[in-house]
N, C-alpha and C. Protein backbone atom coordinates (compact mmCIF):
# COMPACT_ATOMS: atom_id res chain seq x y z
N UNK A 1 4.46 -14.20 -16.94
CA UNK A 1 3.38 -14.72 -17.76
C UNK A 1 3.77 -14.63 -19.22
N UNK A 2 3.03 -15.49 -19.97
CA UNK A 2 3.84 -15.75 -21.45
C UNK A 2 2.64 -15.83 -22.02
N UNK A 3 2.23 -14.69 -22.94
CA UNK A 3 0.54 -14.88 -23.63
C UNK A 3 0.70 -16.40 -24.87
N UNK A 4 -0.04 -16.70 -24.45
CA UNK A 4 -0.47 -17.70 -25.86
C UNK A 4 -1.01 -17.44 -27.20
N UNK A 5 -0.28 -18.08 -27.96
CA UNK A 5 -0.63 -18.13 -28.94
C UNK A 5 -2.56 -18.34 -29.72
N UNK A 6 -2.86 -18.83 -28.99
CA UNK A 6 -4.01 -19.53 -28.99
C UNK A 6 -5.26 -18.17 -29.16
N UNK A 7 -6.07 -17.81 -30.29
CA UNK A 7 -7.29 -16.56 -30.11
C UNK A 7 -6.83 -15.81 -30.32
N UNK A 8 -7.44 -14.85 -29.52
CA UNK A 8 -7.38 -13.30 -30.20
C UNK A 8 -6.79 -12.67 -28.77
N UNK A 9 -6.06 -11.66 -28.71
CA UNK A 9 -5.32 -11.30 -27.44
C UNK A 9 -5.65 -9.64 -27.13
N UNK A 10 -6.65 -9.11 -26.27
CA UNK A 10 -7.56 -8.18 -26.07
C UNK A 10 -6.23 -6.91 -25.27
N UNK A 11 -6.56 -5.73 -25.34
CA UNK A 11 -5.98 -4.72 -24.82
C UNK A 11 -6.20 -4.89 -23.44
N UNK A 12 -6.74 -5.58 -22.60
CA UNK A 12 -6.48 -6.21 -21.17
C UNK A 12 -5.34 -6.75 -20.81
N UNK A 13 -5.75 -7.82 -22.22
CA UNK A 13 -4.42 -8.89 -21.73
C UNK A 13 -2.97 -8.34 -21.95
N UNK A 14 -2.86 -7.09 -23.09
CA UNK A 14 -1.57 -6.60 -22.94
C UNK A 14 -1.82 -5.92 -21.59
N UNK A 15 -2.29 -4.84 -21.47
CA UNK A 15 -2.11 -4.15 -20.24
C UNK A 15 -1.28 -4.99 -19.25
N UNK A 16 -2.05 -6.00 -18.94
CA UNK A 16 -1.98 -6.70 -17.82
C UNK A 16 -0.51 -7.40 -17.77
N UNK A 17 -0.47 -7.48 -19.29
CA UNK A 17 1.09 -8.44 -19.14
C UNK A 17 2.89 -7.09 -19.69
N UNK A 18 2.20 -5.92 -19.53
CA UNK A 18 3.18 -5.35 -19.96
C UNK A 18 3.34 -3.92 -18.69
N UNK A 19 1.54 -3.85 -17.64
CA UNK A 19 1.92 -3.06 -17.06
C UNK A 19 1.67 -1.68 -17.99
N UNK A 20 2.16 -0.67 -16.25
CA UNK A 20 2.16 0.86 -16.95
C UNK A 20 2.32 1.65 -18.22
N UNK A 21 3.11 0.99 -18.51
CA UNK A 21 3.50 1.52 -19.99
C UNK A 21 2.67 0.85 -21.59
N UNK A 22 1.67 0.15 -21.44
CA UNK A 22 0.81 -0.07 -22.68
C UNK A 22 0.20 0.86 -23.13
N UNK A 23 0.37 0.96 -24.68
CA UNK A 23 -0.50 2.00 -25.52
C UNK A 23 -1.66 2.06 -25.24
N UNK A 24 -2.73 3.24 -25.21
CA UNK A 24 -3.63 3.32 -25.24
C UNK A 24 -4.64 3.68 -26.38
N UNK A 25 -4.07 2.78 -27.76
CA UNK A 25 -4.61 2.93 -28.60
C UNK A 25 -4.92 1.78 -29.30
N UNK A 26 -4.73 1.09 -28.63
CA UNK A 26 -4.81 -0.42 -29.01
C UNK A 26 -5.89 -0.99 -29.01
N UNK A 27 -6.55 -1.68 -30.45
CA UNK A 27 -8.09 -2.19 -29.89
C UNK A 27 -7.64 -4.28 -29.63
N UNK A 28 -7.66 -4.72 -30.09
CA UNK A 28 -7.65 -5.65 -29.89
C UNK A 28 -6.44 -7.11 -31.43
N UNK A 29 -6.08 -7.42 -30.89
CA UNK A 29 -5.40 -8.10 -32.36
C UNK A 29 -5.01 -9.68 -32.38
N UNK A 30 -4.87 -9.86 -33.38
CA UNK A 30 -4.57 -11.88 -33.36
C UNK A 30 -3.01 -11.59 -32.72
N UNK A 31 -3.25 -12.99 -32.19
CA UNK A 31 -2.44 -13.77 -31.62
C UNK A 31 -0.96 -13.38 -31.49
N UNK A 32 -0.11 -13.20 -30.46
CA UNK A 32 1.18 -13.36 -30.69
C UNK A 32 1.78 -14.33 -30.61
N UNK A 33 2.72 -14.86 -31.41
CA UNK A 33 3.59 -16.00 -31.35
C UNK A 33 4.57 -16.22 -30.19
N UNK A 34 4.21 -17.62 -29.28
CA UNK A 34 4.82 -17.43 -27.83
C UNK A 34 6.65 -17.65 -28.09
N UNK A 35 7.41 -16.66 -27.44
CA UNK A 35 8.40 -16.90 -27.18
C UNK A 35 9.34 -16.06 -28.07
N UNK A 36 8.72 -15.26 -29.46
CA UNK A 36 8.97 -14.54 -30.08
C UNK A 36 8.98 -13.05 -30.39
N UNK A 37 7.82 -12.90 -30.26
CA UNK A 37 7.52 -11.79 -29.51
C UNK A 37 6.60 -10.75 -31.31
N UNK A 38 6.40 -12.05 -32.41
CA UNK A 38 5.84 -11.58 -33.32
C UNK A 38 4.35 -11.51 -33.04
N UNK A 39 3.80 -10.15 -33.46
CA UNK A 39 2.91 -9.40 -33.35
C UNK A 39 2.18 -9.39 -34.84
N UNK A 40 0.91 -10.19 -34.90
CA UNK A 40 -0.41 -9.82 -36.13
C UNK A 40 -0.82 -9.21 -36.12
N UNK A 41 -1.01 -8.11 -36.97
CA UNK A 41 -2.12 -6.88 -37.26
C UNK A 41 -1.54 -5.88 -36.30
N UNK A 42 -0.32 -5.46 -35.72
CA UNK A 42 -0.50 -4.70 -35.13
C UNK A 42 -0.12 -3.50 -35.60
N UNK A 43 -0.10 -2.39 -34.96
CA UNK A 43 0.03 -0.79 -34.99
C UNK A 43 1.44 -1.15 -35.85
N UNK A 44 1.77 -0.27 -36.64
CA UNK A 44 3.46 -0.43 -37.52
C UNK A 44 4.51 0.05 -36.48
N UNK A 45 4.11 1.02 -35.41
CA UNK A 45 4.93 1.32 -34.40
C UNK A 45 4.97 0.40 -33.14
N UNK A 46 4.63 -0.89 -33.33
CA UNK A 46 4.70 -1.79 -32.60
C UNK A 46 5.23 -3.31 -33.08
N UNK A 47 6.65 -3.49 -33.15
CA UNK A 47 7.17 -4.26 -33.85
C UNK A 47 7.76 -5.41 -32.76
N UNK A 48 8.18 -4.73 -31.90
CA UNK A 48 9.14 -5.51 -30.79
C UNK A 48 8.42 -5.71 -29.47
N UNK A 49 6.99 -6.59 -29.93
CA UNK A 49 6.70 -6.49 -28.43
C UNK A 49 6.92 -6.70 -27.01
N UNK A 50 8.03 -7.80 -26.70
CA UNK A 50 8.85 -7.99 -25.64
C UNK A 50 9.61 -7.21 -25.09
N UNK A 51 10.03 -5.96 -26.21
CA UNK A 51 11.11 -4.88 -25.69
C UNK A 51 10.29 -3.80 -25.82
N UNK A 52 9.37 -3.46 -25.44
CA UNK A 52 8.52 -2.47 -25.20
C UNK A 52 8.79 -1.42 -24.14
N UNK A 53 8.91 -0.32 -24.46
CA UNK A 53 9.65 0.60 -23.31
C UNK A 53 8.61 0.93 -22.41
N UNK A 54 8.71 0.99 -21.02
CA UNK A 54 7.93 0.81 -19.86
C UNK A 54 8.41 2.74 -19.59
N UNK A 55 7.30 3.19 -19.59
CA UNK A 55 6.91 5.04 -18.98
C UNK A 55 6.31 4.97 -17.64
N UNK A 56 6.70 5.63 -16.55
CA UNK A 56 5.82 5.22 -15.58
C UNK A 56 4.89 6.10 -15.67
N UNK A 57 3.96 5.75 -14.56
CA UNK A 57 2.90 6.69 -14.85
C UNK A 57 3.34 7.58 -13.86
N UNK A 58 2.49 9.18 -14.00
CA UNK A 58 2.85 10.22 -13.51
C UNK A 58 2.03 10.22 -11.80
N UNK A 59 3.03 11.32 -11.02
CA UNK A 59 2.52 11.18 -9.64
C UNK A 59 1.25 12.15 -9.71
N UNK A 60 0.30 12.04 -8.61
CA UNK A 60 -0.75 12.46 -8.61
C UNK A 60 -1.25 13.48 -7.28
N UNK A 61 -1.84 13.79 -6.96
CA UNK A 61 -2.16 14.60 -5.36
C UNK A 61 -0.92 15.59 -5.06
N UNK A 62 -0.52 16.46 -5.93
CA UNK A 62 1.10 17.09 -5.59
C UNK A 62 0.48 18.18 -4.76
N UNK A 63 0.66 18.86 -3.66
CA UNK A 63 0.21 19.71 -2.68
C UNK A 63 1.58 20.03 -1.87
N UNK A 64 1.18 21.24 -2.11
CA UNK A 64 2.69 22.02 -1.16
C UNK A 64 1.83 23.21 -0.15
N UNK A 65 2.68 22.91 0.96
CA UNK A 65 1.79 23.97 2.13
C UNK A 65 3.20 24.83 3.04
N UNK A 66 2.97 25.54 3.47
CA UNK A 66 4.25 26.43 4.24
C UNK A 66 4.00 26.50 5.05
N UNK A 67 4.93 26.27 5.60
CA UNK A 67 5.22 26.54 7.50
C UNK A 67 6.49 26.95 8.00
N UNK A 68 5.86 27.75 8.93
CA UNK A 68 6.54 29.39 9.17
C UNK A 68 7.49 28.88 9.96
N UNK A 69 7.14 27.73 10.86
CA UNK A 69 7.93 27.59 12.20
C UNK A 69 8.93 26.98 11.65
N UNK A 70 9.51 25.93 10.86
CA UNK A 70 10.72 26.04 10.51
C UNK A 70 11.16 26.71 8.96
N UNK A 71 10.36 27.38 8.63
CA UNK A 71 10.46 28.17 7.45
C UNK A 71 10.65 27.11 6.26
N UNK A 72 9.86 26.24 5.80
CA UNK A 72 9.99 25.46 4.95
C UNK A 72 8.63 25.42 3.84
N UNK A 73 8.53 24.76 2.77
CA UNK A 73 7.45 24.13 2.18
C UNK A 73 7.85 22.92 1.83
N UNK A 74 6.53 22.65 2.69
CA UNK A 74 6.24 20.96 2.48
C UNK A 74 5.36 20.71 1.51
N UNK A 75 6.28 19.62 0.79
CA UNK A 75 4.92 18.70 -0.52
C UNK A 75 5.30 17.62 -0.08
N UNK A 76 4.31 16.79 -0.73
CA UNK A 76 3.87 15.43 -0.75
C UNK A 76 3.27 15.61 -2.17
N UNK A 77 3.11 14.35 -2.41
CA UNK A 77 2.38 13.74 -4.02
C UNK A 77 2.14 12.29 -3.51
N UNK A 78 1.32 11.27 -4.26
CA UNK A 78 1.32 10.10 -4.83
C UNK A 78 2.00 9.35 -5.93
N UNK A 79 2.52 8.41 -5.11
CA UNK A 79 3.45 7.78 -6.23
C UNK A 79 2.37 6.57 -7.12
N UNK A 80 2.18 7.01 -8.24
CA UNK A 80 1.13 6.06 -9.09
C UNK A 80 1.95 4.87 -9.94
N UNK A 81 3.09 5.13 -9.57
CA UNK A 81 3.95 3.74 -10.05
C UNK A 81 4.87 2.91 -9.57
N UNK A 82 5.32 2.20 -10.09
CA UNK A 82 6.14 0.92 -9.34
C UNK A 82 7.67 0.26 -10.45
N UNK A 83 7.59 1.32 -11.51
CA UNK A 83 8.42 1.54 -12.42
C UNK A 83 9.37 2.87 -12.29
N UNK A 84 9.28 3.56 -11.24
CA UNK A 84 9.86 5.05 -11.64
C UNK A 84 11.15 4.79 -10.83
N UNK A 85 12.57 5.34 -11.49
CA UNK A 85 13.53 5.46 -10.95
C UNK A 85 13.83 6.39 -10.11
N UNK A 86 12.96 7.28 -10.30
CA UNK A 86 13.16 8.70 -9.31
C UNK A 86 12.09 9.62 -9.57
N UNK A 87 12.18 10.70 -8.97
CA UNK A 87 11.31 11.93 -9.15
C UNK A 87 11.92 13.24 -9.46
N UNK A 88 11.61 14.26 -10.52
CA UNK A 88 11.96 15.17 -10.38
C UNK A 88 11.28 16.63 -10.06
N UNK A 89 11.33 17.34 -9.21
CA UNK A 89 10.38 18.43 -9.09
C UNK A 89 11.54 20.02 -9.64
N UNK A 90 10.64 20.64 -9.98
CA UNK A 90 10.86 22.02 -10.13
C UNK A 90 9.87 22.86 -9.49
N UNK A 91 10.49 24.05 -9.59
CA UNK A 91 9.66 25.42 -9.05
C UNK A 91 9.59 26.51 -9.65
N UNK A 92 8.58 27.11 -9.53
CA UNK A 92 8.04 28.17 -10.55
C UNK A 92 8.28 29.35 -9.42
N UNK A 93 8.60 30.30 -8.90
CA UNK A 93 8.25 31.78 -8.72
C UNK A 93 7.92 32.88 -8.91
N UNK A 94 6.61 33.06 -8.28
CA UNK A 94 5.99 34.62 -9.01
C UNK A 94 5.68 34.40 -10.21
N UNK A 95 5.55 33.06 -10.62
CA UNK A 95 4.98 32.61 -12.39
C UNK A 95 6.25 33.09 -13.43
N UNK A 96 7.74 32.53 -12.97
CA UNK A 96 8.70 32.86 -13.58
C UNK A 96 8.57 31.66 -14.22
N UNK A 97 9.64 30.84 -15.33
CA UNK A 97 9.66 29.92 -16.19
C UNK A 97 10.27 28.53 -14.80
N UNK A 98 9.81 27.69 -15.08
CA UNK A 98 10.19 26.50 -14.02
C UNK A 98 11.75 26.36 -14.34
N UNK A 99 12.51 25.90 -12.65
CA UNK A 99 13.31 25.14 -12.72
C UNK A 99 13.56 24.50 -11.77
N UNK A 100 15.00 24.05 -11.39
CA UNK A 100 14.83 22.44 -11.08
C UNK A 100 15.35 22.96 -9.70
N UNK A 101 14.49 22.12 -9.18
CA UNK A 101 14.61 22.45 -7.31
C UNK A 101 15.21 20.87 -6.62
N UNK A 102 14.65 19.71 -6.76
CA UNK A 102 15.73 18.85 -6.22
C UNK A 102 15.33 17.78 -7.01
N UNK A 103 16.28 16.57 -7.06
CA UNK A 103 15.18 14.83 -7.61
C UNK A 103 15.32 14.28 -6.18
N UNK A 104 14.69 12.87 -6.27
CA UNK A 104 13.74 12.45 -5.31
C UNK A 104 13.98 10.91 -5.77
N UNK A 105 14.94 9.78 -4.75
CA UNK A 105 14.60 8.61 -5.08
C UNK A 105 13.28 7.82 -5.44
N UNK A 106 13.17 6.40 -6.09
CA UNK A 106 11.91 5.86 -6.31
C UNK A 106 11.24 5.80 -4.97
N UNK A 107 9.91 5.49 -5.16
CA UNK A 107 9.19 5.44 -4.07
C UNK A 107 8.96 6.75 -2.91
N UNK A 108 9.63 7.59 -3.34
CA UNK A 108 9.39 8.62 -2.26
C UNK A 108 8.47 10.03 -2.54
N UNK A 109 7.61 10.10 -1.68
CA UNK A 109 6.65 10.64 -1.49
C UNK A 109 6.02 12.00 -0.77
N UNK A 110 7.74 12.93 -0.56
CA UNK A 110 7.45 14.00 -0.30
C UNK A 110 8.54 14.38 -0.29
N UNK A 111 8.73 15.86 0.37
CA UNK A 111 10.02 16.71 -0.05
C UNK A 111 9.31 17.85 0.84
N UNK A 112 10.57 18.30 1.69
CA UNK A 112 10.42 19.70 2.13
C UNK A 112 11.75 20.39 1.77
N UNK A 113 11.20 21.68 1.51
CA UNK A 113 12.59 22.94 0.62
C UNK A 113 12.67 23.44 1.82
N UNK A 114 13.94 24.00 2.35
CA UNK A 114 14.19 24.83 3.69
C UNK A 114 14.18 26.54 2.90
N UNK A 115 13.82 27.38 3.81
CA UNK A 115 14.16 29.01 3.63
C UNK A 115 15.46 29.12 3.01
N UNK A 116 15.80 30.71 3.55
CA UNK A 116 14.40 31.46 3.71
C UNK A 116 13.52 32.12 2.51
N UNK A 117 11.92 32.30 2.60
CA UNK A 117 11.39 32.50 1.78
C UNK A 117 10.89 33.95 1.40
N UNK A 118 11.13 34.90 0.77
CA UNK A 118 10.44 36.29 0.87
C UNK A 118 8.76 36.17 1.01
N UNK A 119 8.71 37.02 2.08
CA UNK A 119 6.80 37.11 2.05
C UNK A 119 6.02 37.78 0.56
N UNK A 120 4.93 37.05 0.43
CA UNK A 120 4.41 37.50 -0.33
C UNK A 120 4.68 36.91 -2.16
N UNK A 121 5.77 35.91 -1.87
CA UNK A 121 6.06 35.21 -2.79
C UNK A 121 5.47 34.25 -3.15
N UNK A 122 5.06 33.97 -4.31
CA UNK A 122 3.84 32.69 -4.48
C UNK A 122 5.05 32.02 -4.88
N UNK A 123 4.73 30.52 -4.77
CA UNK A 123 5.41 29.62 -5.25
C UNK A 123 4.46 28.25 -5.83
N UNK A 124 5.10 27.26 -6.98
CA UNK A 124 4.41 26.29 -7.56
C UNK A 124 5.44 25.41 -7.64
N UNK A 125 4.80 23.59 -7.32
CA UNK A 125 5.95 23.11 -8.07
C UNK A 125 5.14 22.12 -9.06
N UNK A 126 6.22 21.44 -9.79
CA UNK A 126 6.04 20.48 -10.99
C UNK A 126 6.43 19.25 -10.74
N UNK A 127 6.09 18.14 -10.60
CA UNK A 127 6.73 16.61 -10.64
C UNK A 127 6.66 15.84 -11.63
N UNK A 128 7.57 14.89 -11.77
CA UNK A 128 7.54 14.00 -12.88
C UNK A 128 7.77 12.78 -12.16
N UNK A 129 7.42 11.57 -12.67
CA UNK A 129 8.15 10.74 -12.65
C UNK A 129 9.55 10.22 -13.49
N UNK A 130 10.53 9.48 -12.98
CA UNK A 130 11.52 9.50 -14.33
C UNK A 130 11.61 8.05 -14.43
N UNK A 131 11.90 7.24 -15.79
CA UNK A 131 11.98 5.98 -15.79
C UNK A 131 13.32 5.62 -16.73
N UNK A 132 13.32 4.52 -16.78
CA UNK A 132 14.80 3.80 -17.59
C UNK A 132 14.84 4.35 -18.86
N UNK A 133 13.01 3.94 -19.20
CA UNK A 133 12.91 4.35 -20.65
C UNK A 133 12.33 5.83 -21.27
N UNK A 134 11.91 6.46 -20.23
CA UNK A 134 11.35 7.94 -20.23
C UNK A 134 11.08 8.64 -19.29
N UNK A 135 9.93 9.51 -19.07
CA UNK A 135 9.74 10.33 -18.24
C UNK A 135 8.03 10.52 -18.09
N UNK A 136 7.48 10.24 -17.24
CA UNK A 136 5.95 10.86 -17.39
C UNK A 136 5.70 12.27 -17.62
N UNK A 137 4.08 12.83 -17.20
CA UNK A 137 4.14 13.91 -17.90
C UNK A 137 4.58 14.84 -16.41
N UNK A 138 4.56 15.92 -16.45
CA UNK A 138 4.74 16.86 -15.60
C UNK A 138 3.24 17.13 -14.77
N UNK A 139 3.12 16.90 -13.58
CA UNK A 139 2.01 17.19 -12.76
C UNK A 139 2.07 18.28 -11.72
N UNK A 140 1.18 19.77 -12.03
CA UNK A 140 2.08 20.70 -10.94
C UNK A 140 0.80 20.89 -9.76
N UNK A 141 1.55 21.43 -9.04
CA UNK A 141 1.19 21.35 -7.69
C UNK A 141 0.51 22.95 -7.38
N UNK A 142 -0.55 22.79 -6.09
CA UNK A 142 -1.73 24.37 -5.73
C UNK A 142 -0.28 25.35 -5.82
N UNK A 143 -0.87 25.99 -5.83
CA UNK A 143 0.23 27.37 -5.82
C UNK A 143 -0.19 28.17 -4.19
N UNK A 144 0.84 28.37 -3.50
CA UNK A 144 1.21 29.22 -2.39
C UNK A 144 1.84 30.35 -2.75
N UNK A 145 1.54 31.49 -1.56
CA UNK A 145 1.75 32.51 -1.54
C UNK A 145 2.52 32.49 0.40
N UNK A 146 3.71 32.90 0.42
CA UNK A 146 4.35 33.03 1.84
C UNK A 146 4.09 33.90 2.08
């Protein structure tokens, strides 16, 4: 789709034509010039609107549960985008400082860590999405105790 020149061009119509990654500070502005990609009235940090860097959005529902019988924790999340090159999760223990436990091609939607785990160990994790042009935010997951 190629916005027209023609009116006034509403924070819909970007959304809609740029996807996940549109500012959310945008109220509404004249016209862009088709094929150029010049922008009226807009934000000063918005110069290049055609090359606009696309963030995906972050995954959502992150839930990790343990099970004894093959000694693992299983997560799952929601993937809320269609831009992300991958996933990255970390893990927290006993509320130590996070680090990085595995990445996760696009589109994929869960992860189990194998043992073994000490009892009595809480564990948390963190996901991101990762993209060409950035990274969403970090979304962490219930906290377990083995």
């Amino acid at each position: 789709m190629t916005l027209q020149a023609s009116g006034q061009i509403t924070l819909q119509d970007i959304a809609t034509e740029i996807g996940e990654g549109a500012p959310h500070n945008l109220t509404s502005f004249a016209a862009i010039a088709e094929g150029d990609a010049t922008i009226t009235n807009a934000p000063h940090n918005l110069t290049d609107w055609y090359g606009y860097s696309h963030i995906p959005a972050a995954p959502s529902s992150v839930v990790i549960a343990y099970s004894a019988g093959p000694d693992e924790i299983q997560g799952t999340w929601t993937d809320n985008s269609s831009i992300e090159t991958g996933f990255e999760l970390e893990e927290s223990i006993n509320a130590a400082p996070f680090s990085a436990l595995t990445t996760r091609p696009a589109d994929a939607t869960s992860y189990n860590q194998s043992g073994p785990f000490l009892l009595g160990d809480s564990h948390v994790w963190r996901i991101r999405a990762n993209g060409s042009s950035g990274d969403s935010n970090w979304i962490n997951s219930n906290v377990i105790v083995i």
